[in-house]
N, C-alpha and C. Protein backbone atom coordinates (compact mmCIF):
# COMPACT_ATOMS: atom_id res chain seq x y z
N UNK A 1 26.51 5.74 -3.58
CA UNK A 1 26.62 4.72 -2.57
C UNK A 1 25.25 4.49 -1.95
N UNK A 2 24.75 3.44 -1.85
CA UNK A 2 23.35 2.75 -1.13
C UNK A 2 23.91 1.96 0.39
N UNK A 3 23.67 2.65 1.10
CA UNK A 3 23.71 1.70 2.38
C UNK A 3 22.16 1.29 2.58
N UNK A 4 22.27 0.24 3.87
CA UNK A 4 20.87 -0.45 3.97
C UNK A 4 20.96 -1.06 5.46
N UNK A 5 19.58 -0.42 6.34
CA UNK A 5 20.14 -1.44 7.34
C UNK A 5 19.06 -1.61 8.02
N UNK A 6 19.22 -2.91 8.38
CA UNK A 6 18.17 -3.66 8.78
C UNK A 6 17.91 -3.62 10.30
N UNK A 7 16.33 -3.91 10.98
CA UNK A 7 16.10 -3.99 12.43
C UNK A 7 15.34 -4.91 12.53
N UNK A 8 15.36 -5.09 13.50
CA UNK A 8 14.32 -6.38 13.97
C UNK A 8 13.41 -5.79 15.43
N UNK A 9 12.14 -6.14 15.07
CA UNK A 9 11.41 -5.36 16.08
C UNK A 9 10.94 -6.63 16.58
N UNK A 10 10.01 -6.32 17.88
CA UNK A 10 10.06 -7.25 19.18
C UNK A 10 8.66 -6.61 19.39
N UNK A 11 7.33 -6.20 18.36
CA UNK A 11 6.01 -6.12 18.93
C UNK A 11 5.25 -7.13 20.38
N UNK A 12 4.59 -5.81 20.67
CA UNK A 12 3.80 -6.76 22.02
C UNK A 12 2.97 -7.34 20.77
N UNK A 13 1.67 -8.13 21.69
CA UNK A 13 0.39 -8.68 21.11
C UNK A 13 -0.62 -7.69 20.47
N UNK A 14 -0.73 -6.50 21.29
CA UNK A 14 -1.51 -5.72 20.83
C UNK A 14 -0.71 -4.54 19.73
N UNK A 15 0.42 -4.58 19.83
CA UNK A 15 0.78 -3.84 18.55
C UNK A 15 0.89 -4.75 17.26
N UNK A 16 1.26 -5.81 17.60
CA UNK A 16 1.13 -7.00 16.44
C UNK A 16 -0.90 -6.67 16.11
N UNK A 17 -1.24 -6.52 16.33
CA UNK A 17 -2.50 -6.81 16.55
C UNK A 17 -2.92 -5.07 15.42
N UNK A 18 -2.08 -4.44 15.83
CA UNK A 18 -2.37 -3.16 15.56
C UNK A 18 -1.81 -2.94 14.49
N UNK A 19 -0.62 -3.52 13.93
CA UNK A 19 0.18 -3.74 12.63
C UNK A 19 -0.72 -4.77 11.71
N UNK A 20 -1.15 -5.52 12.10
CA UNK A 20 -2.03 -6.40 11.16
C UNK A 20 -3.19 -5.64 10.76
N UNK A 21 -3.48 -4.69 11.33
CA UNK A 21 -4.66 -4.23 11.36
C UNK A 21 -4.16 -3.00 9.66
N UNK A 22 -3.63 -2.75 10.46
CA UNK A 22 -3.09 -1.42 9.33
C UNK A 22 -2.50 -1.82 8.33
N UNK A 23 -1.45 -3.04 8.61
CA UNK A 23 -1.36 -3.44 7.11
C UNK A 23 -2.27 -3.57 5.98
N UNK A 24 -3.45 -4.08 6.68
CA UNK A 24 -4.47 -5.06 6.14
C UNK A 24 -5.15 -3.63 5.23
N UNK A 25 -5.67 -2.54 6.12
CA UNK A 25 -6.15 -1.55 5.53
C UNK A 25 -5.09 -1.11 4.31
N UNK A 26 -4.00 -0.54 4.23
CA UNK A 26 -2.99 -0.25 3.47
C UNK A 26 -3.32 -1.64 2.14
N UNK A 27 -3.12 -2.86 2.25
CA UNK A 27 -3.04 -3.39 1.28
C UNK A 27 -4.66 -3.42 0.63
N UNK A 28 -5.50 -3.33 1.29
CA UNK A 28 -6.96 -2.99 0.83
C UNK A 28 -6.85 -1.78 -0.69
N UNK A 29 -6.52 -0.78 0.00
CA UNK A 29 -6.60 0.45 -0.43
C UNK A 29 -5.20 0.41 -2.03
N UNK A 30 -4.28 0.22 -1.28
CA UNK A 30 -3.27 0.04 -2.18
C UNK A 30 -4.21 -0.98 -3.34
N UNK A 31 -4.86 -2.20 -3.54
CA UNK A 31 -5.22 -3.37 -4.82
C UNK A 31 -6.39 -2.48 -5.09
N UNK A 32 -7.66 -1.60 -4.55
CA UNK A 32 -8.68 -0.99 -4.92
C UNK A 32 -7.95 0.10 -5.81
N UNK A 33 -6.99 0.91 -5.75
CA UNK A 33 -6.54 1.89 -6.33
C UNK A 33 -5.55 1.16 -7.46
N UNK A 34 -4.94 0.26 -7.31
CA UNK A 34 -4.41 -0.60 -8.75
C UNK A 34 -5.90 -1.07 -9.94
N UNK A 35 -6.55 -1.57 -9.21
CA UNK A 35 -7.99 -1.80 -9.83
C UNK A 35 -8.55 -0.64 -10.12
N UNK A 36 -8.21 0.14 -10.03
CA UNK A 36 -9.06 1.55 -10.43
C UNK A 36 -8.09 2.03 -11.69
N UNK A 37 -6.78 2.19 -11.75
CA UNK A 37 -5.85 2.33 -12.14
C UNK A 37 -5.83 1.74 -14.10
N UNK A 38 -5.93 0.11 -13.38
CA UNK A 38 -6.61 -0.76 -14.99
C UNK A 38 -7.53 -0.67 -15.72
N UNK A 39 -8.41 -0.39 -14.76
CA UNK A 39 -9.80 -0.11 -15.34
C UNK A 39 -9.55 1.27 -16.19
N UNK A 40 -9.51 2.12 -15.58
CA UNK A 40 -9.01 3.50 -16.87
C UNK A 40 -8.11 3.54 -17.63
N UNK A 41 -6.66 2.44 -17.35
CA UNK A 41 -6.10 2.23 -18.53
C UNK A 41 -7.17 1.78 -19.73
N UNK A 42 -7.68 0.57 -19.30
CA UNK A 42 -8.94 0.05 -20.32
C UNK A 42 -9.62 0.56 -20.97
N UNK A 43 -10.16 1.70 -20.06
CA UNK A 43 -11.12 2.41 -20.77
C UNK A 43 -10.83 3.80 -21.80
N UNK A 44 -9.07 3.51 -21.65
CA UNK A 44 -8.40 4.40 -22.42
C UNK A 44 -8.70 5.52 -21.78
N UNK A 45 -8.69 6.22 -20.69
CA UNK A 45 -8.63 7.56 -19.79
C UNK A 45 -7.06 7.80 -19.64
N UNK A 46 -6.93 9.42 -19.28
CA UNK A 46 -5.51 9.56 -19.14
C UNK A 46 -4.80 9.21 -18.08
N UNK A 47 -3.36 9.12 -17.87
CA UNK A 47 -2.68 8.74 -16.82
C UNK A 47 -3.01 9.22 -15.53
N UNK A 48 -3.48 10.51 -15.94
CA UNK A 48 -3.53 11.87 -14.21
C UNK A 48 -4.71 12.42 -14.54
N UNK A 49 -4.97 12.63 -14.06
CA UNK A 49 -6.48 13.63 -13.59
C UNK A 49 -5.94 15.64 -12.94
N UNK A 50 -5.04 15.75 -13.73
CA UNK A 50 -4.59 17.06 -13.05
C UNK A 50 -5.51 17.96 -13.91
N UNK A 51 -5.80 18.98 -13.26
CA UNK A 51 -6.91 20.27 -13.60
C UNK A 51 -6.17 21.36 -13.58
């Protein structure tokens, strides 16, 4: 069974402010590490780097 439930938040200005902010970093980091990701598929490197 999957339940799911939804909220709705009511940010001030400065947490809106503070959520944009962090999203922004998060999606930065998240497309640099997909781009890193292709590139060693490409270059034919392995999946993991475990030692």
């Amino acid at each position: 069974m999957h339940l799911r439930y939804s909220y709705r938040i009511y940010p001030t200005a400065g947490q809106r402010s503070a959520l944009v902010s962090t999203f922004g970093c998060a999606r930065v980091v998240y497309n640099d590490a997909l781009a890193a990701r292709k590139q060693a598929r490409k270059d034919g490197r392995p999946l993991s780097q475990e030692h």
